[in-house]
C-alpha atoms as a PDB file:
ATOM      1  CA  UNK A   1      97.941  86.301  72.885  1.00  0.00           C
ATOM      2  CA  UNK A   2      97.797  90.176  72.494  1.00  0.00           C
ATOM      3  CA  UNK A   3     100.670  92.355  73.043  1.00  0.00           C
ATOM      4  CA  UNK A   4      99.473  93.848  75.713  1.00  0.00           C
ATOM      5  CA  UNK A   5      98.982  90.257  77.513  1.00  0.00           C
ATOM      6  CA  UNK A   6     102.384  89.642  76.647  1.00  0.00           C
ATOM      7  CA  UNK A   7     103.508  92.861  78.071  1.00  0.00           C
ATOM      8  CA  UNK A   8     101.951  92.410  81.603  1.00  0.00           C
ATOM      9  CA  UNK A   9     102.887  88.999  81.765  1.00  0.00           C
ATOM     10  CA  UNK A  10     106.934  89.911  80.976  1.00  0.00           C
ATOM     11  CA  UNK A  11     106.046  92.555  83.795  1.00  0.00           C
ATOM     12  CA  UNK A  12     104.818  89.996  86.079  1.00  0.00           C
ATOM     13  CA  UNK A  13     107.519  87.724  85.613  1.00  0.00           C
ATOM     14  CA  UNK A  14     109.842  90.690  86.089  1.00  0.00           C
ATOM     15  CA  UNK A  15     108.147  91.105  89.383  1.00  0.00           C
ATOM     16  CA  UNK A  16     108.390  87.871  90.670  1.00  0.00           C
ATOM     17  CA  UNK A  17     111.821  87.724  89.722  1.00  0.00           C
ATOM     18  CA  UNK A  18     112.381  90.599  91.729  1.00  0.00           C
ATOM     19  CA  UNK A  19     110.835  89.539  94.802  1.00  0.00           C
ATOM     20  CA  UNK A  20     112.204  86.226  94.949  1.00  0.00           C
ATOM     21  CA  UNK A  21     115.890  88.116  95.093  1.00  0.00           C
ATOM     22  CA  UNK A  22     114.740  91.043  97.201  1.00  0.00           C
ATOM     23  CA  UNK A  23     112.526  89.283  99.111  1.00  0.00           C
ATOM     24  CA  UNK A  24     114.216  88.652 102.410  1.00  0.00           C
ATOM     25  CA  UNK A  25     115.119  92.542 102.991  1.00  0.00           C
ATOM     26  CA  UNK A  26     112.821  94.744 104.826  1.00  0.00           C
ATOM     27  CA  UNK A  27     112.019  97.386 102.690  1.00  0.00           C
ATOM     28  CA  UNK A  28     112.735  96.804  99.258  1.00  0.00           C
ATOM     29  CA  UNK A  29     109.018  95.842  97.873  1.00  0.00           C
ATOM     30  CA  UNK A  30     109.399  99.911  97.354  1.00  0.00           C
ATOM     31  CA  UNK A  31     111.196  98.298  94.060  1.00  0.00           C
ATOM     32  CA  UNK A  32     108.105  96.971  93.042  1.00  0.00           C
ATOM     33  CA  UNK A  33     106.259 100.028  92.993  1.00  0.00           C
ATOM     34  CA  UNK A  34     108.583 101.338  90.598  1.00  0.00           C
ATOM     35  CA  UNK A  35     108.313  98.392  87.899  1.00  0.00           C
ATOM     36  CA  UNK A  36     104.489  98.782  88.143  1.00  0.00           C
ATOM     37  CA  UNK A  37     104.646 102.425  88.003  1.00  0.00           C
ATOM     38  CA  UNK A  38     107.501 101.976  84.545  1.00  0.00           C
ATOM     39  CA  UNK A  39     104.575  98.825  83.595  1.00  0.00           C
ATOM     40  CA  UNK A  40     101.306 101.511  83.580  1.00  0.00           C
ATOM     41  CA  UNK A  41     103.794 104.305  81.963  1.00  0.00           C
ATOM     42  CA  UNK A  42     104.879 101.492  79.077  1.00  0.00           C
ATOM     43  CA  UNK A  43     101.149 100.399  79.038  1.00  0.00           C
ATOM     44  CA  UNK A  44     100.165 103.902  77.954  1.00  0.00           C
ATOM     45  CA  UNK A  45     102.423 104.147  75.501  1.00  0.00           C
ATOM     46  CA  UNK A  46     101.259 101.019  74.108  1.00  0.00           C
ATOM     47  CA  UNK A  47      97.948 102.461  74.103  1.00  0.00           C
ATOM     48  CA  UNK A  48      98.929 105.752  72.418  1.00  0.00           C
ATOM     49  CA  UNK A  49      98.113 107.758  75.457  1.00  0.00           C
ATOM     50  CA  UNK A  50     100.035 110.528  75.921  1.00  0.00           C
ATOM     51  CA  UNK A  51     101.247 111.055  79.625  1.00  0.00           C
ATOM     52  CA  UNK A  52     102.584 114.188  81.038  1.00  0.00           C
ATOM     53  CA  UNK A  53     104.598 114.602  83.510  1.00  0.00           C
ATOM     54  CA  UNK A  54     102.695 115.349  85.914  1.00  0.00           C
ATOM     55  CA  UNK A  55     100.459 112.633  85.163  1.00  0.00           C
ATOM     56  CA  UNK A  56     102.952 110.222  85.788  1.00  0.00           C
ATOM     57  CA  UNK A  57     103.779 111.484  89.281  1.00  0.00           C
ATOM     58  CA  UNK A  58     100.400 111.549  90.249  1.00  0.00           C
ATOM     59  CA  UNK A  59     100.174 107.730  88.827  1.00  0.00           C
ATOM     60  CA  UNK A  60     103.102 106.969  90.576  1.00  0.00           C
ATOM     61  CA  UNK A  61     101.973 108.621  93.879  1.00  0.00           C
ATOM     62  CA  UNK A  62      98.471 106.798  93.855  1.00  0.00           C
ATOM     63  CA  UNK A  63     100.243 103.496  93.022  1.00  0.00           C
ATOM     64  CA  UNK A  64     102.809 104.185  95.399  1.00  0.00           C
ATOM     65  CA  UNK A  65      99.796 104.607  98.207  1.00  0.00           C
ATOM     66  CA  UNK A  66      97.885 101.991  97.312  1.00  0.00           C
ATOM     67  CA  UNK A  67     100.798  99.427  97.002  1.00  0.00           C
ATOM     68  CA  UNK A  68     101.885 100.577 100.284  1.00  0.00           C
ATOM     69  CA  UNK A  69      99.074  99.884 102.085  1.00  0.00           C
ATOM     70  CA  UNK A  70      97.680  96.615 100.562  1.00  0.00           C
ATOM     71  CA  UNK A  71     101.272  94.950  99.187  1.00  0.00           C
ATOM     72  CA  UNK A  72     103.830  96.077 100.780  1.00  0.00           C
ATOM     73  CA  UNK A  73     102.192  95.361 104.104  1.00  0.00           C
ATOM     74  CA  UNK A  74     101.170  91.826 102.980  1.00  0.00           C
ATOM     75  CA  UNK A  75     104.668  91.517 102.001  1.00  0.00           C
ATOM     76  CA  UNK A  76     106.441  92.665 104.585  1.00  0.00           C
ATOM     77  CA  UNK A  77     104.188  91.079 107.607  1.00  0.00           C
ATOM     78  CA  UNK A  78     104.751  87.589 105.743  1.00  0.00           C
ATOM     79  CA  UNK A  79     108.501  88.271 106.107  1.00  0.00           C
ATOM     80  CA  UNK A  80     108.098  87.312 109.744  1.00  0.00           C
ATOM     81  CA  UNK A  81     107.569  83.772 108.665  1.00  0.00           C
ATOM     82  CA  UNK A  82     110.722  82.679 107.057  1.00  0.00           C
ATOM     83  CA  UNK A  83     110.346  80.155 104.520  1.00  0.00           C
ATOM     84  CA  UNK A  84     106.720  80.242 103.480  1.00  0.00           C
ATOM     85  CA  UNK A  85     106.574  83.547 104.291  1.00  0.00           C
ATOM     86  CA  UNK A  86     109.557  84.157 101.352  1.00  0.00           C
ATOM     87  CA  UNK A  87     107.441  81.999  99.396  1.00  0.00           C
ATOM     88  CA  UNK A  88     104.256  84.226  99.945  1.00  0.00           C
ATOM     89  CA  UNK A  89     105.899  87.508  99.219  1.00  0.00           C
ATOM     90  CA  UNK A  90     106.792  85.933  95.932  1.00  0.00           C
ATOM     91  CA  UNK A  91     103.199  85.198  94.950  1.00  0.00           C
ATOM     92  CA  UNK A  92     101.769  88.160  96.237  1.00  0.00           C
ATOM     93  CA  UNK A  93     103.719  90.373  94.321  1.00  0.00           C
ATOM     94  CA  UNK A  94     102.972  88.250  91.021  1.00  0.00           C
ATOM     95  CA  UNK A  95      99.399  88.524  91.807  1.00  0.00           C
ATOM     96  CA  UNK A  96      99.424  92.257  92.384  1.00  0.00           C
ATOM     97  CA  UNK A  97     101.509  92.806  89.149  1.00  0.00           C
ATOM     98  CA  UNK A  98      99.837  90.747  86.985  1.00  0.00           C
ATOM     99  CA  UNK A  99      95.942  92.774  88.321  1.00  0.00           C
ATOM    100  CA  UNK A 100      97.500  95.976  88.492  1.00  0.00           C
ATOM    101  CA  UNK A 101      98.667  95.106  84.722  1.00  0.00           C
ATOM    102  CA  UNK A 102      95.299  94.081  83.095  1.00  0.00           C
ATOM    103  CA  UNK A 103      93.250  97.127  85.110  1.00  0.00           C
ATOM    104  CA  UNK A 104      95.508  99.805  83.543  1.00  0.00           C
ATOM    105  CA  UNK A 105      95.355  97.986  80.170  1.00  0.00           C
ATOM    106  CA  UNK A 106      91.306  97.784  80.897  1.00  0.00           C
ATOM    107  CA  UNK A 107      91.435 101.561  81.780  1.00  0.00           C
ATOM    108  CA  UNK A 108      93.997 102.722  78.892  1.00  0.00           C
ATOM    109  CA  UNK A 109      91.892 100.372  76.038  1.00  0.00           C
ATOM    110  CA  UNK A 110      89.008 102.155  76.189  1.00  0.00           C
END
């Protein structure tokens, strides 16, 4: 498995992890946006791709956006059904993760 598989994946399980304990509160999939925003930054890196500052806010801005809209509202609708609802939130956030993860390592590779 490359390192950059394994990195994603750690990411993803970080993620999951996350919303299974955060989960319940309104709100807090605004936590997720940070890991993947720290996972794309550490995914550079990786990559040797050097990332200004500015760069990064913009990447965290877009991801922010996008995560709001397509995530976080996925997440936080399915809070309105408790238990598979929780269960939901929990999977799509691993799903999200885990794509966001192997697009920016698709982007950053070449």
């Amino acid at each position: 498995m490359s390192s950059n598989l394994r990195l994603i994946l750690i990411y993803t399980l970080l993620a999951g992890l996350l919303a299974a304990v955060i989960s319940p509160l309104p709100g807090t999939s605004l936590l997720l946006t940070g890991l993947e925003v720290f996972m794309v930054v550490h995914l550079a890196k990786v990559n040797r791709i050097d990332f200004s500052l500015k760069a990064i806010g913009f990447t965290a801005t877009t991801l922010w956006g996008i995560s709001t809209i397509l995530k976080d509202t996925a997440i936080e609708l399915l809070k309105f059904i408790p238990g598979p609802g929780w269960i939901a939130g929990v999977i799509v956030a691993l799903v999200f993760v885990f794509f966001l993860g192997a697009l920016a390592n698709l982007y950053f590779s070449k």
